[in-house]
N, C-alpha and C. Protein backbone atom coordinates (compact mmCIF):
# COMPACT_ATOMS: atom_id res chain seq x y z
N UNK A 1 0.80 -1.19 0.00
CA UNK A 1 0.00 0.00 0.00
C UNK A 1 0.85 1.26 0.00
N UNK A 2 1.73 1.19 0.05
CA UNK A 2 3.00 2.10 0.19
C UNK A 2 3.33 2.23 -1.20
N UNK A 3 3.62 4.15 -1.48
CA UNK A 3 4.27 4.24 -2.92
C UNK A 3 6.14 3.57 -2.97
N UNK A 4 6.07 3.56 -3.75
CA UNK A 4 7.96 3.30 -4.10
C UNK A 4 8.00 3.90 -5.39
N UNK A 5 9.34 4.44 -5.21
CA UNK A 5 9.97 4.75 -6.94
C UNK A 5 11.49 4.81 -6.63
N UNK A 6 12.06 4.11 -7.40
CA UNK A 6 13.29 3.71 -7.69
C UNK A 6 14.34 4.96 -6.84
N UNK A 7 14.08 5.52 -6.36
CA UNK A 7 14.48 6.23 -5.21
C UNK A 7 14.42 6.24 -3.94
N UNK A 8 13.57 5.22 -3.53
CA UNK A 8 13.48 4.88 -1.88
C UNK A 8 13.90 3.35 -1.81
N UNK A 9 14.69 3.19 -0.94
CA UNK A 9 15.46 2.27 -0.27
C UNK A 9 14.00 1.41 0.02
N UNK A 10 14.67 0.13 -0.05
CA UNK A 10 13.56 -0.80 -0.77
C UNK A 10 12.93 -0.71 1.32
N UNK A 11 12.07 -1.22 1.99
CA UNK A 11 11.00 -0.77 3.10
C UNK A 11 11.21 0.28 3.75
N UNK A 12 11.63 1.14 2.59
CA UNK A 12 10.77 2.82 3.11
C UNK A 12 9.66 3.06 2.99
N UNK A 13 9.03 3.40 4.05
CA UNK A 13 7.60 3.87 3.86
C UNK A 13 7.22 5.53 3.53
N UNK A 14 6.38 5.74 2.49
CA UNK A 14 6.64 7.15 2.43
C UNK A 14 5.09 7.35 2.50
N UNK A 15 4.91 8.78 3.50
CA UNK A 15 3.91 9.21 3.96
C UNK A 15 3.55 10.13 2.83
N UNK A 16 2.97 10.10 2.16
CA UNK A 16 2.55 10.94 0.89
C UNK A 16 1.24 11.52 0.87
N UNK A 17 0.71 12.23 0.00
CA UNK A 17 -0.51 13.07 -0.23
C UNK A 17 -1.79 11.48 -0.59
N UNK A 18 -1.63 10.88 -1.19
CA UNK A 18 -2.62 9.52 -1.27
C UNK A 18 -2.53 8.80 0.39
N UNK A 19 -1.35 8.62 0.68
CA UNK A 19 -1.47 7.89 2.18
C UNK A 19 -2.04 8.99 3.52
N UNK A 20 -1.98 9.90 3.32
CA UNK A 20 -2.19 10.75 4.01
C UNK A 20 -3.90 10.91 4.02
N UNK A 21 -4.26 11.40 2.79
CA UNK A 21 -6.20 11.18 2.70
C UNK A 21 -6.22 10.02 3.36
N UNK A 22 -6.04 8.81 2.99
CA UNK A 22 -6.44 7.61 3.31
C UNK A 22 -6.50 7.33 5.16
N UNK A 23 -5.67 7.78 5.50
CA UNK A 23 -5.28 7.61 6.93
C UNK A 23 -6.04 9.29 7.86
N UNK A 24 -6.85 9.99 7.14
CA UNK A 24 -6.97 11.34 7.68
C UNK A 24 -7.50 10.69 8.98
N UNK A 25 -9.10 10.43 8.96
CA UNK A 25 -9.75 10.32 9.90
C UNK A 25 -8.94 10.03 10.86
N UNK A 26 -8.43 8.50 10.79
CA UNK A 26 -7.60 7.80 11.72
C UNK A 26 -6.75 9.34 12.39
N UNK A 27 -6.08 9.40 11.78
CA UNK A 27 -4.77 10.73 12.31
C UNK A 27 -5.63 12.11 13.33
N UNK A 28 -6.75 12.18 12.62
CA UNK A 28 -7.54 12.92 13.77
C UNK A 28 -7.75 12.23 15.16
N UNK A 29 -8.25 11.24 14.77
CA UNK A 29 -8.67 10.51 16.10
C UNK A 29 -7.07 10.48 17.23
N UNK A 30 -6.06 10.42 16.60
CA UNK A 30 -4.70 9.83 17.20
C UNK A 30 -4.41 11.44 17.90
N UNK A 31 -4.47 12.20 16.95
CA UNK A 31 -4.21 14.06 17.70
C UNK A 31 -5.57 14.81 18.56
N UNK A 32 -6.79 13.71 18.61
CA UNK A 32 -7.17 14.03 19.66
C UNK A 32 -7.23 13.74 21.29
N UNK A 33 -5.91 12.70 21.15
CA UNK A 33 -5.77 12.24 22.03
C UNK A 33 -4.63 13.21 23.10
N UNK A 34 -4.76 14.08 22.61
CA UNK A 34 -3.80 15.11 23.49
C UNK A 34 -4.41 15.73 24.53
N UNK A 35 -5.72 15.20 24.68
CA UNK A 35 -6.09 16.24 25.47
C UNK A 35 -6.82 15.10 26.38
N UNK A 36 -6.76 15.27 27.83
CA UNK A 36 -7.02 14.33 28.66
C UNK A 36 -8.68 13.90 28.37
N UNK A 37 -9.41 14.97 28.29
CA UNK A 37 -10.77 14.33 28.30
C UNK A 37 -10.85 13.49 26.90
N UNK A 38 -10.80 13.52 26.43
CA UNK A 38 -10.29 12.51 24.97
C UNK A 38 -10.19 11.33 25.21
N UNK A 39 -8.64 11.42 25.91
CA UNK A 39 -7.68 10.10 26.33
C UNK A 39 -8.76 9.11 27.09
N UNK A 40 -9.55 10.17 28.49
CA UNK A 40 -10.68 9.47 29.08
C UNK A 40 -11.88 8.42 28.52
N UNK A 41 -12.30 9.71 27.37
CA UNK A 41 -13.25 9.14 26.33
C UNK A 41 -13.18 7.51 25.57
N UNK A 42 -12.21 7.84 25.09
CA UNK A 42 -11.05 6.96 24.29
C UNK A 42 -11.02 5.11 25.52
N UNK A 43 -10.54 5.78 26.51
CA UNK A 43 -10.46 4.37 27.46
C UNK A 43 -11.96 3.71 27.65
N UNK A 44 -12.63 4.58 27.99
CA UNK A 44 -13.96 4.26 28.13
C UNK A 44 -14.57 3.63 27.53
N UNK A 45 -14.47 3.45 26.29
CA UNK A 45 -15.35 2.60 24.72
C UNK A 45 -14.31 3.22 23.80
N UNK A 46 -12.86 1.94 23.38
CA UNK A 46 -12.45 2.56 22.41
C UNK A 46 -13.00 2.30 20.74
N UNK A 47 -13.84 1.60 20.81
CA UNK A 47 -14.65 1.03 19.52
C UNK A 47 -15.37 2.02 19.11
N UNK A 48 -16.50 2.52 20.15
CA UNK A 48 -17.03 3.68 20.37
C UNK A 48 -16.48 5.51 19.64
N UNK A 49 -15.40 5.34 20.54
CA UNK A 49 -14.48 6.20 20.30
C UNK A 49 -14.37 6.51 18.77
N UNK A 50 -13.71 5.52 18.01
CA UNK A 50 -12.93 5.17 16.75
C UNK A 50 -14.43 5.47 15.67
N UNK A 51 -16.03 5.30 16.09
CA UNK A 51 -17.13 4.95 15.55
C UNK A 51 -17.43 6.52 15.57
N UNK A 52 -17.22 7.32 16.27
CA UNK A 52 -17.53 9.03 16.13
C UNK A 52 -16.51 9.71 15.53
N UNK A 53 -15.24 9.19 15.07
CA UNK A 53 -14.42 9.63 13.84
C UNK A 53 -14.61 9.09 12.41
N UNK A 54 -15.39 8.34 12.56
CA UNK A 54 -15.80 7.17 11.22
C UNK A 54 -14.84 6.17 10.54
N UNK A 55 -13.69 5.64 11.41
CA UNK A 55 -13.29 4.92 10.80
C UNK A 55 -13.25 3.93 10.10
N UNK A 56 -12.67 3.28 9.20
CA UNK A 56 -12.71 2.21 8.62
C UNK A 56 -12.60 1.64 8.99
N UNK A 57 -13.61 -0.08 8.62
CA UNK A 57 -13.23 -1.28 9.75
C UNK A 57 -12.01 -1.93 10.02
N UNK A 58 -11.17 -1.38 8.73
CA UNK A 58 -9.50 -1.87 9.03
C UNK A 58 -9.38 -1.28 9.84
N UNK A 59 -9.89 -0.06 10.16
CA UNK A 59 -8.91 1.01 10.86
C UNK A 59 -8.71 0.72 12.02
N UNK A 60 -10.50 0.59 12.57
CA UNK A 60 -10.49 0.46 13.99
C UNK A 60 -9.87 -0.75 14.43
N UNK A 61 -9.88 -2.00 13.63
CA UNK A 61 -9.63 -3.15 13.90
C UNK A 61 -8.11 -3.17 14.48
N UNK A 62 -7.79 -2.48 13.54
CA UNK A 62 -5.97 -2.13 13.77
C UNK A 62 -5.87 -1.36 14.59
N UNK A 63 -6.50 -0.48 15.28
CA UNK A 63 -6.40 0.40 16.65
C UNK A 63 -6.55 -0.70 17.60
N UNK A 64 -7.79 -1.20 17.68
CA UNK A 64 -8.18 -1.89 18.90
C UNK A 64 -7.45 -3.01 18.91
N UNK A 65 -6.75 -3.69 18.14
CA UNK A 65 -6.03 -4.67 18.31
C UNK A 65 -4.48 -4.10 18.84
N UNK A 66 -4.34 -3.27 18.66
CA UNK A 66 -3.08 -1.72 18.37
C UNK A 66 -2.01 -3.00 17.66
N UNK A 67 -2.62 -2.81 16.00
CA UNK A 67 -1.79 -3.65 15.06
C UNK A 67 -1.14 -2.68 14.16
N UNK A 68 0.29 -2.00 14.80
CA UNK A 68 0.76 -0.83 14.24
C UNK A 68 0.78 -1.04 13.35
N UNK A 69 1.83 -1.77 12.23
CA UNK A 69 2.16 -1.98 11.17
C UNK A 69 0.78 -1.60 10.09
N UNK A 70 0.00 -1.92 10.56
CA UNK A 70 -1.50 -2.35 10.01
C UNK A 70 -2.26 -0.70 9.96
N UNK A 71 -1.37 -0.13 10.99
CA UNK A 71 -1.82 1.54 11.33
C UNK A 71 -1.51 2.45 10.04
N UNK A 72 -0.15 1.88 10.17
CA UNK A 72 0.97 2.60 9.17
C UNK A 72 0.41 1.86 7.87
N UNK A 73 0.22 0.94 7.63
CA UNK A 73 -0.33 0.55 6.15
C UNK A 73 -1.24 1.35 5.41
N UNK A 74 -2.29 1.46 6.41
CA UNK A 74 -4.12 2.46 6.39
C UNK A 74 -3.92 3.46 6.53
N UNK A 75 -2.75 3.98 6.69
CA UNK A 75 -2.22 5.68 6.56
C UNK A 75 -1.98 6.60 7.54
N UNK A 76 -1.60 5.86 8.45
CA UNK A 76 -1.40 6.39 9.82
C UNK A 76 -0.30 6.98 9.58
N UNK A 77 -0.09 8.18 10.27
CA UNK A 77 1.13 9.23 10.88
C UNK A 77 2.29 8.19 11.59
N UNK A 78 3.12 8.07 10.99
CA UNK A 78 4.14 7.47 12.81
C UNK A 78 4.30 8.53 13.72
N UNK A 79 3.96 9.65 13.35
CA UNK A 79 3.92 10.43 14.70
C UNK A 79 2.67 10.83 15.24
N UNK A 80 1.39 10.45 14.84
CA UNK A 80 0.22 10.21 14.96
C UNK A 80 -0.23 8.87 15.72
N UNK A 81 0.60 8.03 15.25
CA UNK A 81 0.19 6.42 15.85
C UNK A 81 1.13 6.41 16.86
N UNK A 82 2.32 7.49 17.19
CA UNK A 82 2.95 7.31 18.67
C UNK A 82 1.72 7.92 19.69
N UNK A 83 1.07 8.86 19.55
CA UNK A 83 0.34 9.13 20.51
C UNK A 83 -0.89 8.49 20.99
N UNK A 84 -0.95 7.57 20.84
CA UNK A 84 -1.45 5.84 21.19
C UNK A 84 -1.00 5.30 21.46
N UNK A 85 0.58 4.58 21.13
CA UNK A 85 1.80 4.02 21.42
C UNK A 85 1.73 4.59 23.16
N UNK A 86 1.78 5.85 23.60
CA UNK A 86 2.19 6.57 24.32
C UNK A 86 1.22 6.29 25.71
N UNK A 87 -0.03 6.26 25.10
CA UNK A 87 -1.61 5.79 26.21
C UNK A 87 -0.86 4.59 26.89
N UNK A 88 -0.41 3.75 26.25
CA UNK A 88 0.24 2.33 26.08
C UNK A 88 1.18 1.99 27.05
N UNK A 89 1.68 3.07 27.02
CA UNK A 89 3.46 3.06 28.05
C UNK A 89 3.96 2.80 27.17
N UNK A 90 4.04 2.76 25.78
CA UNK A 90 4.74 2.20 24.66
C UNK A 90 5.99 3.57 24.03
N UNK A 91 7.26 3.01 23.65
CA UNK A 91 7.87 4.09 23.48
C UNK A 91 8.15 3.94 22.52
N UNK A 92 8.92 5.21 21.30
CA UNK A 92 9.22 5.45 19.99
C UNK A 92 9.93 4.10 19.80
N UNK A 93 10.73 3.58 20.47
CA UNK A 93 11.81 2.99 20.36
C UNK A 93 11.24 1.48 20.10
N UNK A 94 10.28 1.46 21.17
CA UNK A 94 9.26 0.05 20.54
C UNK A 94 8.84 0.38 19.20
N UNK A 95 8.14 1.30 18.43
CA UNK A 95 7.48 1.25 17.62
C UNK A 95 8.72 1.17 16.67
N UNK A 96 9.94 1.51 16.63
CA UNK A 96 10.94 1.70 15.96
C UNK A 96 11.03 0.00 15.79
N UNK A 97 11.30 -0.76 16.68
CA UNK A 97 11.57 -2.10 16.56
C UNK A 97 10.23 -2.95 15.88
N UNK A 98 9.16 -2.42 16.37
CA UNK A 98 8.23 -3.03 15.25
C UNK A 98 8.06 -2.72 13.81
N UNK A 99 8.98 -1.83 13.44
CA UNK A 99 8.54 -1.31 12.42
C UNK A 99 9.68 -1.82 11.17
N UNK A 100 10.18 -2.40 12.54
CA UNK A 100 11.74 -3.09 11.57
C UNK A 100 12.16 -4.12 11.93
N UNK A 101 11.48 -5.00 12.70
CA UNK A 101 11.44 -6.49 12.78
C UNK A 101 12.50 -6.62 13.92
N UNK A 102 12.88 -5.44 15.05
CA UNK A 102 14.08 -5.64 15.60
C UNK A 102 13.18 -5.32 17.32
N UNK A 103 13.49 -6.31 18.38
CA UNK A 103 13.28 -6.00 19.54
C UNK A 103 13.54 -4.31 20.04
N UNK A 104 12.85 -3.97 21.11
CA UNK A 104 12.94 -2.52 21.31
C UNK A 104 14.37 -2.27 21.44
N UNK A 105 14.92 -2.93 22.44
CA UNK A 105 16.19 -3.34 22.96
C UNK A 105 17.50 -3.04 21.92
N UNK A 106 17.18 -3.81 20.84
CA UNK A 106 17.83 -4.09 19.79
C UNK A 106 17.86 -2.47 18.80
N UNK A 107 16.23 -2.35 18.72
CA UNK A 107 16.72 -0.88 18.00
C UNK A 107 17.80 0.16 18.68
N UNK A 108 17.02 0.22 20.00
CA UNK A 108 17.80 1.66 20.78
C UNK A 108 19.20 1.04 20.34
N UNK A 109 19.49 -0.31 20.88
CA UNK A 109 21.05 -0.27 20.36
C UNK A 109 21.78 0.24 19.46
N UNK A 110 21.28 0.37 18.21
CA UNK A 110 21.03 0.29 16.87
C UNK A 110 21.18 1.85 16.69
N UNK A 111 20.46 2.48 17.10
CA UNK A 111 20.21 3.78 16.77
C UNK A 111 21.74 4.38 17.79
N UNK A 112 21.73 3.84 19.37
CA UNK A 112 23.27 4.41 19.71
C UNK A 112 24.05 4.21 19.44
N UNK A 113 24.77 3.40 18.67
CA UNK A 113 25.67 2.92 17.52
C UNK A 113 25.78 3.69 16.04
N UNK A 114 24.85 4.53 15.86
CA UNK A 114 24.88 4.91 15.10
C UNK A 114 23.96 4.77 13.72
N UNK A 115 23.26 4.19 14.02
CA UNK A 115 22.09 3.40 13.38
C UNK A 115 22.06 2.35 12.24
N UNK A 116 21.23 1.98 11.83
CA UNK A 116 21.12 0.63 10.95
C UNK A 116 21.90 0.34 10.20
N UNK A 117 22.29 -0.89 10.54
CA UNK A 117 23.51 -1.20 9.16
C UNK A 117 23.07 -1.80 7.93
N UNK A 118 21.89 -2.52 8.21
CA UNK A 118 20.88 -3.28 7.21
C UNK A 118 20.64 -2.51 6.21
N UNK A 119 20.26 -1.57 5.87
CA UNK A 119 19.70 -0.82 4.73
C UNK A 119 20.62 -0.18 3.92
């Protein structure tokens, strides 16, 4: 679901003007979570929640399951889908390792080293 053109390093994901529509709603719902009565809302019925932004049944499915990858596919922000990550206790650094097949552990390493040697 991701564009490519012979210029992005083969699992780059690029957040573009098509991925971006696609993922709007979702990305609202994720930046309204900044604000505590939200966050409240949100815990309370997150199905609910996800059903007064209109998401798509991928969408929500992939929230409520919190199936990032699946976030980021349907057009999620990675800096949109951290502030869910975040409700979570979940940190960049996890989502960094899910997003690259590498334990949290393993990324931070990764990144203080100087970062990925794989790509």
């Amino acid at each position: 679901m991701t564009s490519q053109n012979r210029l992005d390093p083969p699992g780059t994901y690029v957040f573009d003007g098509p991925t971006s529509r696609r993922g709007h709603r979702m990305n609202k719902l994720f930046m309204s979570l900044r604000e505590e009565a939200a966050r409240q809302d949100f815990l309370g019925d997150e199905a609910a929640y996800c059903r007064r932004f209109e998401l798509s049944r991928e969408q929500t499915d992939a929230v409520l399951r919190r199936d990032w990858q699946a976030m980021l596919d349907l057009g999620g922000s990675i800096f949109y889908i951290y502030k869910l990550a975040m409700m979570d206790g979940l940190s960049m650094q996890y989502l960094g390792g899910v997003f690259t097949g590498m334990s949290e552990a393993d990324f931070k390493a990764a990144m203080l080293a100087g970062g990925r040697t794989d790509v």
